[in-house]
N, C-alpha and C. Protein backbone atom coordinates (compact mmCIF):
# COMPACT_ATOMS: atom_id res chain seq x y z
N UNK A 1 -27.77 -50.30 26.98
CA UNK A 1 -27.51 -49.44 25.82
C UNK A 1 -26.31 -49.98 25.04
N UNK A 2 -26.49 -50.41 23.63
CA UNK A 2 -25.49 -50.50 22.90
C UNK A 2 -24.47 -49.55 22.92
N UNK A 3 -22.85 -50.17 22.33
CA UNK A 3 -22.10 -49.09 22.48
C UNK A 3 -22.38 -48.34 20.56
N UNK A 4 -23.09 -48.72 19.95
CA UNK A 4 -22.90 -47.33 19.03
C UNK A 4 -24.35 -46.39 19.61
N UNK A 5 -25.10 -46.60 20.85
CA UNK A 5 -25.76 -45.72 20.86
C UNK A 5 -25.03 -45.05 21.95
N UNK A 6 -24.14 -45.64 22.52
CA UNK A 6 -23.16 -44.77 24.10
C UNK A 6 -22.51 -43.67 23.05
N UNK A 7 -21.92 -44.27 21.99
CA UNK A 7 -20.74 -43.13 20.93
C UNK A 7 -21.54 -41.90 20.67
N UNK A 8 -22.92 -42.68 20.03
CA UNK A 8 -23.59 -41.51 19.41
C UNK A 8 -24.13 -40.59 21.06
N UNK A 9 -24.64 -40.90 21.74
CA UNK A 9 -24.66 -39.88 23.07
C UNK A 9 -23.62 -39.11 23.64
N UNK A 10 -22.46 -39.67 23.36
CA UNK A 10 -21.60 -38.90 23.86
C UNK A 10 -21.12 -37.62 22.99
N UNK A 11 -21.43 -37.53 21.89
CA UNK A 11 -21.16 -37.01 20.53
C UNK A 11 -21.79 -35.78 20.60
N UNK A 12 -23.10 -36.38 21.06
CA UNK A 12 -24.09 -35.19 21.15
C UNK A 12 -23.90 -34.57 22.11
N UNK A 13 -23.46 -34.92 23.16
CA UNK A 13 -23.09 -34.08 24.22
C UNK A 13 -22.31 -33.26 24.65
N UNK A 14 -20.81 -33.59 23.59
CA UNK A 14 -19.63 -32.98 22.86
C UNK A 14 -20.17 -31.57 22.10
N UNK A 15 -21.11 -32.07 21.35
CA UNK A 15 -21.95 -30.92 20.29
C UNK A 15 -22.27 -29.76 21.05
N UNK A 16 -23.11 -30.11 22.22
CA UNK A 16 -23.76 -29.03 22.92
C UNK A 16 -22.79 -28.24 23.74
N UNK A 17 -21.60 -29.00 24.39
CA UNK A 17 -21.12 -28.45 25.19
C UNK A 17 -19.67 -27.35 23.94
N UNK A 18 -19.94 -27.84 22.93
CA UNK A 18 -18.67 -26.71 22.01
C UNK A 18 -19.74 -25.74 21.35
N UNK A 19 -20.72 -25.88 21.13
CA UNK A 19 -21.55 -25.11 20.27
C UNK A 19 -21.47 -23.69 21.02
N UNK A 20 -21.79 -23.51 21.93
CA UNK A 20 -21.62 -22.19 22.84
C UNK A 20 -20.64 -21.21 22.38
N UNK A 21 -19.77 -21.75 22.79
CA UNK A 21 -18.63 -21.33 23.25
C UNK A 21 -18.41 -21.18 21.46
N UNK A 22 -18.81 -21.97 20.46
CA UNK A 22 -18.22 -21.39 18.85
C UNK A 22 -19.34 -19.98 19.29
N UNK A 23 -20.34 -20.17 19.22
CA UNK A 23 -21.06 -18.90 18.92
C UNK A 23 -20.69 -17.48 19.63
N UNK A 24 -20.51 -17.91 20.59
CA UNK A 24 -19.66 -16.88 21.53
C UNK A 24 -18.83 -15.64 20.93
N UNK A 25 -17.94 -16.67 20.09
CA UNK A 25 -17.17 -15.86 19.43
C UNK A 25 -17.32 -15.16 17.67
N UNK A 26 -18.54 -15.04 18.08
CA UNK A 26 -18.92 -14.05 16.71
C UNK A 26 -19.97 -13.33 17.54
N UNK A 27 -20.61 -11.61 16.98
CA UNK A 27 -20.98 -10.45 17.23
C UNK A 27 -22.76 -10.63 16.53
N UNK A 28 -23.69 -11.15 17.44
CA UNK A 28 -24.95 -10.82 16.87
C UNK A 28 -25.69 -9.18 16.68
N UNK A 29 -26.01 -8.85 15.65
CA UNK A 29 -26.52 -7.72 15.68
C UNK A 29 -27.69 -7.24 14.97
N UNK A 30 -28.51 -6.57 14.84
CA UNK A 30 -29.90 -6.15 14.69
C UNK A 30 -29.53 -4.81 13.91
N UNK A 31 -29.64 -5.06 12.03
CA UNK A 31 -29.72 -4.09 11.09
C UNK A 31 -30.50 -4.25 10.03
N UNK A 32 -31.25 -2.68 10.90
CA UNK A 32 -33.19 -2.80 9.67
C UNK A 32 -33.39 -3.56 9.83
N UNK A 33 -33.63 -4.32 10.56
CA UNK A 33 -35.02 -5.93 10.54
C UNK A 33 -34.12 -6.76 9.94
N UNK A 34 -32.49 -6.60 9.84
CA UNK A 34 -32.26 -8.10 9.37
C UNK A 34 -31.47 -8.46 10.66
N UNK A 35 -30.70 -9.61 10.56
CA UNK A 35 -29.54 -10.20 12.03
C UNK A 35 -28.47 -10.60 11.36
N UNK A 36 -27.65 -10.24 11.52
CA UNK A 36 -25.91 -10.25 11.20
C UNK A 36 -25.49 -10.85 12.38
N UNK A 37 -24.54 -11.63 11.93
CA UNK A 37 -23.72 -12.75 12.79
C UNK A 37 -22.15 -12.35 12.19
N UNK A 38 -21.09 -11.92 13.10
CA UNK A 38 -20.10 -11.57 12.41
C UNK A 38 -18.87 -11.96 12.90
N UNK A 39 -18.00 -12.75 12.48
CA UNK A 39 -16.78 -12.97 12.79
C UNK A 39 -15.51 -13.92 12.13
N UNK A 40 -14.73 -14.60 12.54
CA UNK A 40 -14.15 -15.18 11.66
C UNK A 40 -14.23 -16.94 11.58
N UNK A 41 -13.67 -17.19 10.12
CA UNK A 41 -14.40 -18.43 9.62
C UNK A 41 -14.11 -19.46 10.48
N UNK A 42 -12.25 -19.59 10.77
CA UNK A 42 -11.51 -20.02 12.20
C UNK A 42 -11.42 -19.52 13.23
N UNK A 43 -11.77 -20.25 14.23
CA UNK A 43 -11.20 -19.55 15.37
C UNK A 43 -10.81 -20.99 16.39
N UNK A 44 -9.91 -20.64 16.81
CA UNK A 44 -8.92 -18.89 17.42
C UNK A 44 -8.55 -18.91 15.86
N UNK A 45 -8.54 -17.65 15.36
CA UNK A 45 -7.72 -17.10 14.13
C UNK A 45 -6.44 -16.97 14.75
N UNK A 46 -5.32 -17.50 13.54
CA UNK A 46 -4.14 -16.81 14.16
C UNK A 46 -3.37 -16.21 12.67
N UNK A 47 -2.16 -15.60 13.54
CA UNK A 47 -1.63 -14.76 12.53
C UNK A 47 -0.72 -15.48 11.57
N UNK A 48 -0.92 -15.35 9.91
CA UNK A 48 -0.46 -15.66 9.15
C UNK A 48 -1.32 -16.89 8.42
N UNK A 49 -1.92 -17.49 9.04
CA UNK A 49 -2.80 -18.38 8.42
C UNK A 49 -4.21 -17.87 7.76
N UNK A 50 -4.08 -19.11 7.16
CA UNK A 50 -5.79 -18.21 6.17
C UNK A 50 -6.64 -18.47 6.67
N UNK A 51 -7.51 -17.51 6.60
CA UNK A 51 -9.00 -17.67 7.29
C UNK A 51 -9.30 -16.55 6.41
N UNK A 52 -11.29 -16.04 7.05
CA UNK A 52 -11.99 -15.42 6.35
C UNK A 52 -13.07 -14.44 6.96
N UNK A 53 -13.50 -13.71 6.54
CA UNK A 53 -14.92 -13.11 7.05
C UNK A 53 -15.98 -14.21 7.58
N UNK A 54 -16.69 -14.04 8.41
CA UNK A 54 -18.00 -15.00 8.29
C UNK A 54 -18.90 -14.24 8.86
N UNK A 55 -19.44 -14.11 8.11
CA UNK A 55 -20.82 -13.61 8.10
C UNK A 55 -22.40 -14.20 7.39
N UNK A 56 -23.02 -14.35 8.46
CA UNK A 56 -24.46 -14.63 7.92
C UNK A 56 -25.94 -13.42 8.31
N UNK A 57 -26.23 -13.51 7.46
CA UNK A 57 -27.84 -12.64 7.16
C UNK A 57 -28.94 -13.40 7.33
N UNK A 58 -29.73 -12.86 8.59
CA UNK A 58 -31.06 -13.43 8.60
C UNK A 58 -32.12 -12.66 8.41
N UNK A 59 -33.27 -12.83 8.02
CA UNK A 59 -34.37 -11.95 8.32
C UNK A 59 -36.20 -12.66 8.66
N UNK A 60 -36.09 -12.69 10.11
CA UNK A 60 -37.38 -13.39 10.55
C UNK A 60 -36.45 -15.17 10.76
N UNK A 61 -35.36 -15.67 10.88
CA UNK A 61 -34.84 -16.66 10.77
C UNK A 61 -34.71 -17.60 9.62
N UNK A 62 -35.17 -16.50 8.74
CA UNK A 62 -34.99 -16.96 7.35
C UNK A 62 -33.30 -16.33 6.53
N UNK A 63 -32.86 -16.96 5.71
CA UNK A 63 -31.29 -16.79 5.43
C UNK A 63 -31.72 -15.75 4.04
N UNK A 64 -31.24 -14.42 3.81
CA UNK A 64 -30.91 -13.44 2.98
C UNK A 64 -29.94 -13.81 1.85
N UNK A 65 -30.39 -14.25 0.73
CA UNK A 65 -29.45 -14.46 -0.22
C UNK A 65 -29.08 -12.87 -1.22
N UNK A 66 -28.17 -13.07 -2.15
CA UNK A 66 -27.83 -11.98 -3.40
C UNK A 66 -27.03 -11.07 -2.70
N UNK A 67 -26.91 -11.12 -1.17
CA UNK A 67 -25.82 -10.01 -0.64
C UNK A 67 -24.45 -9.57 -1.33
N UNK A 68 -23.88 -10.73 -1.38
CA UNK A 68 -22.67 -10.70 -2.25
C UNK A 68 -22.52 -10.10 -3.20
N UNK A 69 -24.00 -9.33 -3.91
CA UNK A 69 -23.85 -8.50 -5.45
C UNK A 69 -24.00 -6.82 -4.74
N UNK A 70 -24.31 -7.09 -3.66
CA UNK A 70 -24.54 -5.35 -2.79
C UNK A 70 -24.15 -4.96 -1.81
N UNK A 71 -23.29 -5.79 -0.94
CA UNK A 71 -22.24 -5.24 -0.12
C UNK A 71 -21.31 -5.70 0.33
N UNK A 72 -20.11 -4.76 0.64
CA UNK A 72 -18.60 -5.31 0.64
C UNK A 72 -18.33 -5.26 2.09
N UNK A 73 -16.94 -5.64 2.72
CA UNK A 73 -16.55 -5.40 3.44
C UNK A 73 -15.06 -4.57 3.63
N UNK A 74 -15.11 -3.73 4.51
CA UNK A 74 -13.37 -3.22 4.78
C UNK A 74 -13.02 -3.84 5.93
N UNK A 75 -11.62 -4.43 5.60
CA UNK A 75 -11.11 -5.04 7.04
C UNK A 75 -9.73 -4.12 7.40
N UNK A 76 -10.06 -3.53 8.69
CA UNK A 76 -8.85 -2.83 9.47
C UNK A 76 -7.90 -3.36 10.21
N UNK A 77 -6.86 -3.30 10.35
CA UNK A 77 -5.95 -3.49 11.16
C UNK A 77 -5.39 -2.76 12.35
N UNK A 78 -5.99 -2.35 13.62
CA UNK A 78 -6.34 -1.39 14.15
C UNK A 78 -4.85 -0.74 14.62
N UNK A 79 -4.08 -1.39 15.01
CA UNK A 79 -2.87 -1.27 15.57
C UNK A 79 -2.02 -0.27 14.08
N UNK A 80 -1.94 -0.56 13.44
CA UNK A 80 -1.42 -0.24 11.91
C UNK A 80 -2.64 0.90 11.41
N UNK A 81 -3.44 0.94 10.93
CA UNK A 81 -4.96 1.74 10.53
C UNK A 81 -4.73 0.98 9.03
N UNK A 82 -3.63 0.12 9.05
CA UNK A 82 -4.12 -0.62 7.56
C UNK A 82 -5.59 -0.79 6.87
N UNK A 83 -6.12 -0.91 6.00
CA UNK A 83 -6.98 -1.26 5.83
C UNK A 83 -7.58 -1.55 4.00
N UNK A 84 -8.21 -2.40 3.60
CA UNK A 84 -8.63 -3.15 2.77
C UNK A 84 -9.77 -3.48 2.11
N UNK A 85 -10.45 -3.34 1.14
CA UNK A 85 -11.73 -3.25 1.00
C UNK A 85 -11.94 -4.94 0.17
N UNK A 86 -12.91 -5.54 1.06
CA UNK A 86 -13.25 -6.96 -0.47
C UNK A 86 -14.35 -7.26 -0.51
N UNK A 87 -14.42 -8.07 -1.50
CA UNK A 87 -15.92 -8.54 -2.34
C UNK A 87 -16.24 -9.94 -1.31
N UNK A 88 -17.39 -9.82 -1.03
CA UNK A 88 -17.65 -11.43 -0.39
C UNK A 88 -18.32 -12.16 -1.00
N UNK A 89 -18.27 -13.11 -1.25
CA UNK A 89 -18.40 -14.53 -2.07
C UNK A 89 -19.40 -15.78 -0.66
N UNK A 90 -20.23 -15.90 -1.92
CA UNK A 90 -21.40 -16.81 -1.18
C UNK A 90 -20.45 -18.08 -0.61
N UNK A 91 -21.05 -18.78 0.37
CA UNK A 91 -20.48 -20.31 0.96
C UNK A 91 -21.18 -20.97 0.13
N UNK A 92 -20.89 -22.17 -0.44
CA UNK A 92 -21.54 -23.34 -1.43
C UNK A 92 -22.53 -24.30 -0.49
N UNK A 93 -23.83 -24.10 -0.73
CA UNK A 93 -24.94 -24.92 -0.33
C UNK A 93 -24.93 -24.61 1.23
N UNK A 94 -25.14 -23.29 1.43
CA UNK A 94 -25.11 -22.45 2.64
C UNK A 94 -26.13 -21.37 2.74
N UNK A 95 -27.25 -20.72 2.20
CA UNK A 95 -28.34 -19.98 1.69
C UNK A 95 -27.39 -18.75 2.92
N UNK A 96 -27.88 -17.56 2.56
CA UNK A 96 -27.39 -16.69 3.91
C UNK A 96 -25.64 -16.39 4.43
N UNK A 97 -24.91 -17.24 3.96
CA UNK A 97 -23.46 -17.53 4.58
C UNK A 97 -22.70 -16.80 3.85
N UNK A 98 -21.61 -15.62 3.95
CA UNK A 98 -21.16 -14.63 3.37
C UNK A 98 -19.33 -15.22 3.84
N UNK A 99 -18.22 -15.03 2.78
CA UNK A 99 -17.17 -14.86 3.09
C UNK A 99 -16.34 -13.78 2.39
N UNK A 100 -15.14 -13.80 2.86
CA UNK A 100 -14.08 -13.07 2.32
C UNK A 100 -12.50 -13.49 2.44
N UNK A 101 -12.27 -14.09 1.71
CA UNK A 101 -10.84 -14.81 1.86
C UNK A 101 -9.95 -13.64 2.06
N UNK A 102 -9.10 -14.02 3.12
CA UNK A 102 -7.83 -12.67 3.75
C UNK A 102 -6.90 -13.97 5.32
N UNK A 103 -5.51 -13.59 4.94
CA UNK A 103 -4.52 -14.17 5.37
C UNK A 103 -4.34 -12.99 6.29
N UNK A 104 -4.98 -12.84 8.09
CA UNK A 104 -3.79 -11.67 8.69
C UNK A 104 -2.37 -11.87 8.79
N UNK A 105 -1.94 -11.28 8.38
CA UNK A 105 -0.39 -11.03 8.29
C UNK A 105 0.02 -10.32 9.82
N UNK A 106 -0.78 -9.66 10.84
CA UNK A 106 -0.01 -9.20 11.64
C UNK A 106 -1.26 -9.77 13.25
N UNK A 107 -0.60 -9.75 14.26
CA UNK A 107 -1.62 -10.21 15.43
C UNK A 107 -2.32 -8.64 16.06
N UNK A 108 -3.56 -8.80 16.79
CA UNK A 108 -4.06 -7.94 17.22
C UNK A 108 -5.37 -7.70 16.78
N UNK A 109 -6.19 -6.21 17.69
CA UNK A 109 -7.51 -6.05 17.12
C UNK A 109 -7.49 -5.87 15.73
N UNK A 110 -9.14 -6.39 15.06
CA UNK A 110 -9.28 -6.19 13.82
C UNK A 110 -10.71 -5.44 13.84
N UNK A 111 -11.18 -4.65 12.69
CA UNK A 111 -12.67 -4.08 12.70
C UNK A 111 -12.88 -4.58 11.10
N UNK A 112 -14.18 -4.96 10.92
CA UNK A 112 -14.96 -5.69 9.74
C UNK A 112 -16.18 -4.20 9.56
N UNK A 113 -15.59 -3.65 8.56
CA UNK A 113 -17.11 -2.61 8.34
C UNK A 113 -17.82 -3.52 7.13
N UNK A 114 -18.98 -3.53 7.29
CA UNK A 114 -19.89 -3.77 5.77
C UNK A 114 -20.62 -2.75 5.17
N UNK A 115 -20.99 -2.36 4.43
CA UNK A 115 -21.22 -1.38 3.49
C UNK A 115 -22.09 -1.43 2.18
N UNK A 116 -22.57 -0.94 2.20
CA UNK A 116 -23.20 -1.34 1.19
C UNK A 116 -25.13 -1.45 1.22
N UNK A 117 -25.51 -2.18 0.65
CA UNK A 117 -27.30 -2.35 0.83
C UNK A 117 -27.35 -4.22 0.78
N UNK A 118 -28.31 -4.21 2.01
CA UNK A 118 -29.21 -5.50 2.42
C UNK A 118 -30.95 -5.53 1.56
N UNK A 119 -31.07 -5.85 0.57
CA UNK A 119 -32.52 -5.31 0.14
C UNK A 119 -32.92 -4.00 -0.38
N UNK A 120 -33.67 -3.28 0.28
CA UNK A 120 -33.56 -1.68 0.12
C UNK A 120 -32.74 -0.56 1.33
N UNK A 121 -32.10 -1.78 2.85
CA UNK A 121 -31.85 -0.93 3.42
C UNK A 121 -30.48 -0.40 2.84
N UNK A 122 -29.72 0.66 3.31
CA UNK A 122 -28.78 1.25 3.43
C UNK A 122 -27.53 0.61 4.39
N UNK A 123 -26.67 -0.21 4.34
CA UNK A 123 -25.95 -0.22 5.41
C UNK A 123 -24.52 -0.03 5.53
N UNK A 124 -24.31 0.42 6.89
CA UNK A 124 -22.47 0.84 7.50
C UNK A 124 -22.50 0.46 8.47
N UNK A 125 -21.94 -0.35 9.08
CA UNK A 125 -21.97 -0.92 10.32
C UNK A 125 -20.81 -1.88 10.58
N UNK A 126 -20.33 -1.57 11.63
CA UNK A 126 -18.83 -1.43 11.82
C UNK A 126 -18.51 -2.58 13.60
N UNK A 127 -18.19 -3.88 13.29
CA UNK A 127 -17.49 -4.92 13.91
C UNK A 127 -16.24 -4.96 14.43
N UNK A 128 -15.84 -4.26 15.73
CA UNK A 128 -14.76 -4.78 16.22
C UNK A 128 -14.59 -5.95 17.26
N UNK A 129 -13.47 -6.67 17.30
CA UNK A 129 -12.81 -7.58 17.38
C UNK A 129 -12.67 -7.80 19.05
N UNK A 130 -13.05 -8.46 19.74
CA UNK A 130 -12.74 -8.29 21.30
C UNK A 130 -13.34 -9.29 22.05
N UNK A 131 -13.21 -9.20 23.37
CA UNK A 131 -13.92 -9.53 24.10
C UNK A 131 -15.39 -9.72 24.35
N UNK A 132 -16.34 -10.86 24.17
CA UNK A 132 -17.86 -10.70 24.09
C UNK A 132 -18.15 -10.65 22.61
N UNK A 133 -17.11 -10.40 21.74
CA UNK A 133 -17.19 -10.14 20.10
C UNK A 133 -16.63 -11.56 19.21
N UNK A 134 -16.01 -11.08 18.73
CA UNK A 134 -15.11 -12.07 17.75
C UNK A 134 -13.93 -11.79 18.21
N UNK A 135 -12.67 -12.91 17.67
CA UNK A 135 -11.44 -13.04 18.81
C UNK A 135 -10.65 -11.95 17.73
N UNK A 136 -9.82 -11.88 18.44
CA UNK A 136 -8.22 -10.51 17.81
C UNK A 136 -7.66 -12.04 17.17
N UNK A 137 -6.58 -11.35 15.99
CA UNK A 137 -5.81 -12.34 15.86
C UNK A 137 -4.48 -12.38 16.73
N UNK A 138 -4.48 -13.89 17.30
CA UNK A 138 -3.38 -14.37 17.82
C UNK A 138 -2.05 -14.58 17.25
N UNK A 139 -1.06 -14.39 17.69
CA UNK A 139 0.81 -14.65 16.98
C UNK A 139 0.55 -16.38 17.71
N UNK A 140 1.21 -16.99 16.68
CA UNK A 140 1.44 -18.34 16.77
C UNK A 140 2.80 -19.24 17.97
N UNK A 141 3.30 -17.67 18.03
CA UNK A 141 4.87 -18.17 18.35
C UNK A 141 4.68 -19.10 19.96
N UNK A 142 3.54 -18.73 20.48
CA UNK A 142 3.60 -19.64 21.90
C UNK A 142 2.92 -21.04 21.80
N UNK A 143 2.20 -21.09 20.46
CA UNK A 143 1.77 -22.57 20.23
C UNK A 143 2.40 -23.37 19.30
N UNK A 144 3.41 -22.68 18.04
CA UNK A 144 4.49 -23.11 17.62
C UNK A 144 5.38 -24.30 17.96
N UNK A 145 5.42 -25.73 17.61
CA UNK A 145 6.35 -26.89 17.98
C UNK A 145 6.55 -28.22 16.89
N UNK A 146 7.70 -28.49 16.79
CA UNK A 146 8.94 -28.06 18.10
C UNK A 146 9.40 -26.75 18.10
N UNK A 147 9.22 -26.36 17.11
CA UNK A 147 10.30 -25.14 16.19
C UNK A 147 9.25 -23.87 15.87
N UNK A 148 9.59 -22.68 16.66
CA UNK A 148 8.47 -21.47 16.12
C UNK A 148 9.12 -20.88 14.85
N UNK A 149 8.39 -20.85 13.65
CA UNK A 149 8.76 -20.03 12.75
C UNK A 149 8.29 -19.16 13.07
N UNK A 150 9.61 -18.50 11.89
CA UNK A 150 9.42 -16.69 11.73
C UNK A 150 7.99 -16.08 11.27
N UNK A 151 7.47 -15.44 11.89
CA UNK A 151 6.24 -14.65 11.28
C UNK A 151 6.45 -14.14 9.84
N UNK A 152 5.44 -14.00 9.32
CA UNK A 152 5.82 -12.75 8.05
C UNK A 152 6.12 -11.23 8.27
N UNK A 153 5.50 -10.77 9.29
CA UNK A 153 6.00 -9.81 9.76
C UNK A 153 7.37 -9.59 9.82
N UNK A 154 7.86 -10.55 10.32
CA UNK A 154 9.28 -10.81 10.91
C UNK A 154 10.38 -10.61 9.65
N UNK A 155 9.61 -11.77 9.02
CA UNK A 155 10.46 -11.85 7.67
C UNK A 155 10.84 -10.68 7.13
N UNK A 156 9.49 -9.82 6.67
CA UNK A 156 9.65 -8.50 6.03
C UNK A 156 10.39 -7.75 6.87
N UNK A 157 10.51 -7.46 8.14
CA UNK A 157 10.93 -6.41 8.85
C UNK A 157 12.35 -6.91 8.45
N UNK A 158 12.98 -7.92 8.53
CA UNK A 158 14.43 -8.50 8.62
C UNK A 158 14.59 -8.73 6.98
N UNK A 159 14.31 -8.51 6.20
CA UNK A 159 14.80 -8.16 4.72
C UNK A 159 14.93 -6.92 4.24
N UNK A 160 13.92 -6.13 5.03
CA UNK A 160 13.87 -4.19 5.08
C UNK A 160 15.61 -4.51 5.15
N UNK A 161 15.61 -4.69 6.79
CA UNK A 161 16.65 -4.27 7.47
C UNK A 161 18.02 -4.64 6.43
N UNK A 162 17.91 -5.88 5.86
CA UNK A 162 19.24 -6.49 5.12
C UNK A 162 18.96 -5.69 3.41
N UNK A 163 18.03 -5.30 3.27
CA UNK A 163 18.00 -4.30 2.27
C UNK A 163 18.65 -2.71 2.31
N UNK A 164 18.19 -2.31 3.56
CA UNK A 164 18.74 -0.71 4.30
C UNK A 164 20.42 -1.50 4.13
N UNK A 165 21.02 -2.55 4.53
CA UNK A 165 22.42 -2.48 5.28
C UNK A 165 22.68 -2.31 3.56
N UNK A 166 22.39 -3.24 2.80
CA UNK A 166 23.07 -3.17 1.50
C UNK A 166 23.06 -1.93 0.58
N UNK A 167 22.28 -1.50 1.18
CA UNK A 167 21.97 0.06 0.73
C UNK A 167 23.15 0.47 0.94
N UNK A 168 23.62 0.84 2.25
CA UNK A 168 24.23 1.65 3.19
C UNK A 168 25.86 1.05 2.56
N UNK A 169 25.85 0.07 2.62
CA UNK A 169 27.16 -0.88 2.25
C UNK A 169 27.36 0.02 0.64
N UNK A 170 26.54 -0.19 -0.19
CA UNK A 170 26.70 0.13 -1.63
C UNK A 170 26.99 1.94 -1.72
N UNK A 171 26.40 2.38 -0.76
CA UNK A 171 26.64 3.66 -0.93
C UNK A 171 27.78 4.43 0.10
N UNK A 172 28.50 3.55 1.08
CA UNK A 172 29.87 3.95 1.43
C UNK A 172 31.07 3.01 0.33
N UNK A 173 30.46 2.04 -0.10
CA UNK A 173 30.97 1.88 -1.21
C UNK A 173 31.78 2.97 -2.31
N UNK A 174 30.23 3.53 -2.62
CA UNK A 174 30.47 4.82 -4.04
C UNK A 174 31.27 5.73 -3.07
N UNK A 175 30.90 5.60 -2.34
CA UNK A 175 31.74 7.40 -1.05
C UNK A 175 33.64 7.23 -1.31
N UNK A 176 33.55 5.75 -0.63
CA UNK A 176 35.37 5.32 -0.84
C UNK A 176 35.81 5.21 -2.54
N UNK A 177 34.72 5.20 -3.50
CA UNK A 177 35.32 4.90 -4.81
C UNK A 177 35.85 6.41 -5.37
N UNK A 178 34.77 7.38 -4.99
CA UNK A 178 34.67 8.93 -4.68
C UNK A 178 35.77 9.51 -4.36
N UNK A 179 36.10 8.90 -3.44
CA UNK A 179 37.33 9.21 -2.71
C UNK A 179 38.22 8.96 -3.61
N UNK A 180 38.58 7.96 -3.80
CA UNK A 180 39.69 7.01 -4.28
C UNK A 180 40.21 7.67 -5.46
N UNK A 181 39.37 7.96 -6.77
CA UNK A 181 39.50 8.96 -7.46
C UNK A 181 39.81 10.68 -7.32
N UNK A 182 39.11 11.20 -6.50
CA UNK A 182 39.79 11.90 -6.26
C UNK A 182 41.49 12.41 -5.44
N UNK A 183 40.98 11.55 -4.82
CA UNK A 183 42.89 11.39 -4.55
C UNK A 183 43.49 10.87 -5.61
N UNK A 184 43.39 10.05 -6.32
CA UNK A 184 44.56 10.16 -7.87
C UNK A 184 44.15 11.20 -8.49
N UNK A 185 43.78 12.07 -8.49
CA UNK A 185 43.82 12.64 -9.64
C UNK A 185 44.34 14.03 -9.16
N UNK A 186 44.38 14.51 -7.54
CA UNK A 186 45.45 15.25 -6.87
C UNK A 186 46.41 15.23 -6.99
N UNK A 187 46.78 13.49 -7.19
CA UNK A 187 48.40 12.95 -7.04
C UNK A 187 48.61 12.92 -8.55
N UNK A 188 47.81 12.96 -9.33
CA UNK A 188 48.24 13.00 -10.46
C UNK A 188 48.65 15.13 -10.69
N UNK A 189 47.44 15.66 -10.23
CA UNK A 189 48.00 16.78 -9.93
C UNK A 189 48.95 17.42 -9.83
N UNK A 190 49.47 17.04 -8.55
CA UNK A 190 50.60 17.54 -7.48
C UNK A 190 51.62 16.71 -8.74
N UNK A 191 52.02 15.65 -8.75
CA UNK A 191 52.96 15.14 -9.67
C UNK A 191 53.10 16.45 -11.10
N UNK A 192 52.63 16.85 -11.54
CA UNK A 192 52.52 17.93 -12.75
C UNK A 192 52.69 19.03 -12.57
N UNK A 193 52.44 19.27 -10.97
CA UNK A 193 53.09 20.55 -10.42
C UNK A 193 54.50 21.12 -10.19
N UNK A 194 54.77 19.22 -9.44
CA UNK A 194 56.36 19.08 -9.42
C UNK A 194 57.29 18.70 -10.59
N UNK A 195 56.73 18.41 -11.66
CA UNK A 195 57.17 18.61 -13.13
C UNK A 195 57.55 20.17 -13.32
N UNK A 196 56.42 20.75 -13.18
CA UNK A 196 56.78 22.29 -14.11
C UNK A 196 57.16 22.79 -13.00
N UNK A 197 57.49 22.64 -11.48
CA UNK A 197 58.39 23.34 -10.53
C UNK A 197 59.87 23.02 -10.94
N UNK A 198 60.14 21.84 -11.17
CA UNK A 198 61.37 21.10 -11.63
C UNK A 198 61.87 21.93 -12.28
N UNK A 199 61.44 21.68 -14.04
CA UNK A 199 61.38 22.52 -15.28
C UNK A 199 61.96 24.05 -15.36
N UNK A 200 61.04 24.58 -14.25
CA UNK A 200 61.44 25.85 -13.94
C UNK A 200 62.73 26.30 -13.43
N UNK A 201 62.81 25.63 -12.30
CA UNK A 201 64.24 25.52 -11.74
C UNK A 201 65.42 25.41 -12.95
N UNK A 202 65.39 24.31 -13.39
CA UNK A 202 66.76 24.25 -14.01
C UNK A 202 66.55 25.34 -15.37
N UNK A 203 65.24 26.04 -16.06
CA UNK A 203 65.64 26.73 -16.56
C UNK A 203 66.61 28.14 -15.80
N UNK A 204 65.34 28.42 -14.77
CA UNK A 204 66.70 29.00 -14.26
C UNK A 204 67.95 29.30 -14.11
N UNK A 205 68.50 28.03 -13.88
CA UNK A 205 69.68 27.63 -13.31
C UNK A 205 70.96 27.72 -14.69
């Protein structure tokens, strides 16, 4: 055996043995006579990077086109109950292949509802994220190197926080300026008191 037919055998054998294990991680399911395949475009998805919906429509093993003009998806964030509604956009020279461009911003389970109509059916049907399903999104920080950056999460939580201090700073700020004024203007007070106490006296006197 030549070696470009050893490359090409081994290639193929590469093929079979990853193909599984991709499919694995998306959710086959049976709605009205069509087959939904559901999960995400990368995987492992992780958090903060872009990825997408993926979804494909079959019916009889034939690929369902025009979806994209009749149903949407909501994506949840289960941990949070965040949630998001978008338009999915055909894959280019893909008949059947459905996406939705979305960056998770946070790690953990996710649920994909679709909505909307396949043909004449009616559909709601609701994809969570797991085990035997499609993967959760992963935090990067243990595959991160040399150097783990900050999440976005992170970021935002730690600009809140330096936003609250400057808050807090600006408004014991006004408290001591508050202050500050009012004590001169006691001492300006009291000084006008001890004027016309003075005054008094030596008329007196």
């Amino acid at each position: 055996m030549s070696l470009r037919l050893r490359v090409a055998a081994l290639i193929a054998v590469a093929m079979m043995v990853v193909a599984p294990s991709a499919a694995l991680a998306h959710e086959r399911r049976d709605v009205s006579g069509y087959q939904f395949v559901v999960g995400w475009i990368v995987e492992p998805a992780l958090e903060g990077q872009k990825n997408g919906v993926d979804l494909r429509i079959t019916q009889a093993d034939k690929p369902v086109e025009g979806v994209e003009k009749t149903l949407q998806v909501e994506i949840t964030h289960k941990a949070s109950g965040t949630k998001k509604t978008f338009a999915l956009r055909t894959i280019f020279r893909d008949p059947g292949h459905y996406t939705a461009d979305v960056i998770p911003t946070a790690p953990g389970q996710y649920e994909m509802r679709f909505f909307g109509k396949v043909g004449s059916a009616e559909v709601n049907q609701t994809f969570i994220s797991g085990p035997g399903r499609y993967g959760d999104i992963e935090p990067t920080t243990e595959i991160a190197f040399p150097v783990a950056a900050p999440q976005i999460r992170e970021v935002a939580s730690s600009s809140a926080e330096a936003m609250e201090m400057a808050h807090d700073a600006h408004a014991a700020a006004d408290a001591a300026r508050t202050i500050g004024i009012a004590g001169s203007v006691l001492g300006v007070l009291g000084l006008a008191a001890g004027g016309g106490a003075f005054m008094a006296t030596r008329r007196k006197s």
